[in-house]
N, C-alpha and C. Protein backbone atom coordinates (compact mmCIF):
# COMPACT_ATOMS: atom_id res chain seq x y z
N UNK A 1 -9.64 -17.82 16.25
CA UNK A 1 -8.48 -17.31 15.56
C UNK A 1 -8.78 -17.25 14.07
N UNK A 2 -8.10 -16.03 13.68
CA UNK A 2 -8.55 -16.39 12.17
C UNK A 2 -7.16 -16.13 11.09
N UNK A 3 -7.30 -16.71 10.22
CA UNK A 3 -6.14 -17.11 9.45
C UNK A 3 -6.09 -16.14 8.49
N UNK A 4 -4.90 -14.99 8.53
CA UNK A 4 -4.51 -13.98 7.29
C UNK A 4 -4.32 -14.44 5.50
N UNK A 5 -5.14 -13.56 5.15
CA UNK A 5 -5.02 -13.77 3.51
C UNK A 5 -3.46 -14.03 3.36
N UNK A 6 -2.93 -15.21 2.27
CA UNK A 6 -1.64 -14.92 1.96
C UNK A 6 -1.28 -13.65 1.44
N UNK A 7 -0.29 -12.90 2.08
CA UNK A 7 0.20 -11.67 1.16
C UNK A 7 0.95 -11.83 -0.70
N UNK A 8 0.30 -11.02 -1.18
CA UNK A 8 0.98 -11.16 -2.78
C UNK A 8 2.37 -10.59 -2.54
N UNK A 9 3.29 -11.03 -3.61
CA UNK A 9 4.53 -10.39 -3.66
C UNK A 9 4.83 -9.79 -4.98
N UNK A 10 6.23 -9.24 -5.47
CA UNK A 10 5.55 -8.69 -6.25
C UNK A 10 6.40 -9.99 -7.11
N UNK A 11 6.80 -11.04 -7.30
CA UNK A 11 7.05 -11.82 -7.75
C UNK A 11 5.98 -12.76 -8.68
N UNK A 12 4.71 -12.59 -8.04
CA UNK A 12 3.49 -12.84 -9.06
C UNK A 12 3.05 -12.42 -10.30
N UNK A 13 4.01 -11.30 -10.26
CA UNK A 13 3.88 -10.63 -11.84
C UNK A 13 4.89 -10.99 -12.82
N UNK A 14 5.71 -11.42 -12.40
CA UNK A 14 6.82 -11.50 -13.38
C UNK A 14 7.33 -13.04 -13.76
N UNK A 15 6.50 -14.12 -12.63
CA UNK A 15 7.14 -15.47 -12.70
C UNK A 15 5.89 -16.37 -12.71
N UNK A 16 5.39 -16.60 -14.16
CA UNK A 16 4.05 -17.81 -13.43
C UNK A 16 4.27 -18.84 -12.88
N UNK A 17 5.11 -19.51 -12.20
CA UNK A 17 5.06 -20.52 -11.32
C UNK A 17 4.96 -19.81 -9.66
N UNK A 18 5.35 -18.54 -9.09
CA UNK A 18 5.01 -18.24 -8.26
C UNK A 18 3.62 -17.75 -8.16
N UNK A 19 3.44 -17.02 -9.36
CA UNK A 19 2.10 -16.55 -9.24
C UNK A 19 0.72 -18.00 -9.15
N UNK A 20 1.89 -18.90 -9.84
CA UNK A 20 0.27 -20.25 -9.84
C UNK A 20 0.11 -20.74 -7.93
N UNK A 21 1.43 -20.70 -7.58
CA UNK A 21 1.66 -20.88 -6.22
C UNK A 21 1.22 -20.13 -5.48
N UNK A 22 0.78 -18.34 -5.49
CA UNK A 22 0.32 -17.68 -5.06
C UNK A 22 -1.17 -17.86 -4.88
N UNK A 23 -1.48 -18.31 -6.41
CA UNK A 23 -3.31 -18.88 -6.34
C UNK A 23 -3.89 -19.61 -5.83
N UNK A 24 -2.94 -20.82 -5.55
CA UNK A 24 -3.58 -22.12 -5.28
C UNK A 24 -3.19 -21.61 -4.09
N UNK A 25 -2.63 -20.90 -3.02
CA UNK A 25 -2.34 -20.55 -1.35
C UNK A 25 -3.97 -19.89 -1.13
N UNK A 26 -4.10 -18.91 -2.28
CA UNK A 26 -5.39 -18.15 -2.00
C UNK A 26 -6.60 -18.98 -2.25
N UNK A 27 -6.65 -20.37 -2.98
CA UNK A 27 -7.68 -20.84 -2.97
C UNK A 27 -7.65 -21.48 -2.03
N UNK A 28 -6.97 -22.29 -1.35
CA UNK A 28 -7.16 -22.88 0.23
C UNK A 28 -7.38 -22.26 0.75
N UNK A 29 -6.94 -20.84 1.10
CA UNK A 29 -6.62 -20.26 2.31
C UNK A 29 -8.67 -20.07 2.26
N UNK A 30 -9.44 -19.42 1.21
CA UNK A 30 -10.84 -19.50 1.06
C UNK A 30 -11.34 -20.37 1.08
N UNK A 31 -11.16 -21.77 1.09
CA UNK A 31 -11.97 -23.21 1.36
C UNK A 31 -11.79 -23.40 2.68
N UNK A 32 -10.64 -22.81 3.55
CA UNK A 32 -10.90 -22.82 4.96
C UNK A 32 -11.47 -21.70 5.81
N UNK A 33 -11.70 -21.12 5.14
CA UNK A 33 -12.71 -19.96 5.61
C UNK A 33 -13.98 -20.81 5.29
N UNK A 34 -13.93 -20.59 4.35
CA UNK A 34 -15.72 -21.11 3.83
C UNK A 34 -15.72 -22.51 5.01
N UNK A 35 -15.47 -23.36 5.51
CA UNK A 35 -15.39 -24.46 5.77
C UNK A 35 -15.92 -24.37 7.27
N UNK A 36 -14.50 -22.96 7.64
CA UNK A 36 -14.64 -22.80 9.35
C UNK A 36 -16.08 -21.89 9.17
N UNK A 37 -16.68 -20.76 8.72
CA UNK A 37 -17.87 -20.21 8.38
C UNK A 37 -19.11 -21.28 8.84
N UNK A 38 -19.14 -22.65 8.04
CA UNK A 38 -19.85 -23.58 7.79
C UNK A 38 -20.07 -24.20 9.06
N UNK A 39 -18.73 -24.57 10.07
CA UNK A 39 -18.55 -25.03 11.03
C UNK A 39 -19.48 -24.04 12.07
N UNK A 40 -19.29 -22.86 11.80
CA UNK A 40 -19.75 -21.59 13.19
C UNK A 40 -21.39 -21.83 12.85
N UNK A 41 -21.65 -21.85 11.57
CA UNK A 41 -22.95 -21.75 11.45
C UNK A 41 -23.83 -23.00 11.92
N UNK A 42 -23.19 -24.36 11.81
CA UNK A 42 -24.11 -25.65 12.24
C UNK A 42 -23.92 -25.48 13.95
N UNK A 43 -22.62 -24.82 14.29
CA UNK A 43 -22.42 -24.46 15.72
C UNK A 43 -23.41 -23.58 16.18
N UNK A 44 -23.93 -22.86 15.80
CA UNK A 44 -25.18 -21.52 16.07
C UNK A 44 -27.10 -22.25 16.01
N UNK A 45 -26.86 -23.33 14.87
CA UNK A 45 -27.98 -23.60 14.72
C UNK A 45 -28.48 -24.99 15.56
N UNK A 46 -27.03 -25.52 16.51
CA UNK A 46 -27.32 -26.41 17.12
C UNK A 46 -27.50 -25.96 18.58
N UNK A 47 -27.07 -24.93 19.02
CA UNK A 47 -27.48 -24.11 20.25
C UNK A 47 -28.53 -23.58 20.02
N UNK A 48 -29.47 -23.68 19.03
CA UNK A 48 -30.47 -22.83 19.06
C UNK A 48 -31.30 -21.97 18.04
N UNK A 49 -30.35 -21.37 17.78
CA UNK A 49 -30.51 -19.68 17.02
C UNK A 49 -31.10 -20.23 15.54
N UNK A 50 -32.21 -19.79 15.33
CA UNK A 50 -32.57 -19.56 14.17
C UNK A 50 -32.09 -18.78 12.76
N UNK A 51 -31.72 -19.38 11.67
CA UNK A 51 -30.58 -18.43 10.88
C UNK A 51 -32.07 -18.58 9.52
N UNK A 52 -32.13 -17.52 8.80
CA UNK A 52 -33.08 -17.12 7.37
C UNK A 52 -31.83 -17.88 6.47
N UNK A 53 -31.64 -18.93 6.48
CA UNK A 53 -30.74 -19.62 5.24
C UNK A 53 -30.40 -21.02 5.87
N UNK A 54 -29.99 -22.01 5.41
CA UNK A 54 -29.27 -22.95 6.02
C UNK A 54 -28.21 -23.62 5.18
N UNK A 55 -27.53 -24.03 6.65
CA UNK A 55 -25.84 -24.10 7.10
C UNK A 55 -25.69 -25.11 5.95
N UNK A 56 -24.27 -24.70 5.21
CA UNK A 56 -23.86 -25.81 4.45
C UNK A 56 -23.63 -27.18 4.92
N UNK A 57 -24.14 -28.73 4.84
CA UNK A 57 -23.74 -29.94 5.10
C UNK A 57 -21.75 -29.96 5.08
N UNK A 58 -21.53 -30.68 6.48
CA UNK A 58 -20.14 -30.74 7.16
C UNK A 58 -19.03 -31.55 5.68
N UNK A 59 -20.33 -31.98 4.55
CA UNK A 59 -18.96 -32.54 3.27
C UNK A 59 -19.63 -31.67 2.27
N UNK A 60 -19.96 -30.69 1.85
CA UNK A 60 -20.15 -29.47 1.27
C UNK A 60 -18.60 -29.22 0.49
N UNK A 61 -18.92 -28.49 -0.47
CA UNK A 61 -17.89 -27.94 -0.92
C UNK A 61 -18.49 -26.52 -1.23
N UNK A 62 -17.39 -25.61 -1.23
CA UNK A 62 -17.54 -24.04 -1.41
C UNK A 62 -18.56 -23.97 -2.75
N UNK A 63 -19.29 -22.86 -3.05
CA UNK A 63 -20.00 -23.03 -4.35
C UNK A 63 -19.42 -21.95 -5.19
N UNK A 64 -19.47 -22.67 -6.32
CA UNK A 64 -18.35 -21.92 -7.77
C UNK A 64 -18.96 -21.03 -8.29
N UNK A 65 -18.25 -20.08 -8.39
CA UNK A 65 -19.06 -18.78 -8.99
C UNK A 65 -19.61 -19.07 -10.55
């Protein structure tokens, strides 16, 4: 299953406390992507499959641009 981006409203433009609320939804909502990603990939490389990179460690954190 995979979990939908929060939708913006248009309330992010006009109120920064929704809009800070809007950010911090979108930064979780991407640390659990990145996280479940992380999960599929140690899942792939423990059945087997050879991957050209390796899987982030299970206490990893996302890497900052």
């Amino acid at each position: 299953m995979i979990e939908a981006k929060p939708p913006p409203t248009d309330a992010i433009l006009t109120d920064a406390k929704t809009a800070d609320r809007y950010n911090a939804a979108i930064e979780l909502w991407g640390e659990r992507l990145w996280r479940a990603g992380a999960r599929i990939c140690r899942a792939v490389v423990a059945d087997g499959m050879a991957l050209p990179f390796t899987c982030p460690a299970p206490a990893a954190q996302p890497a900052q641009p």
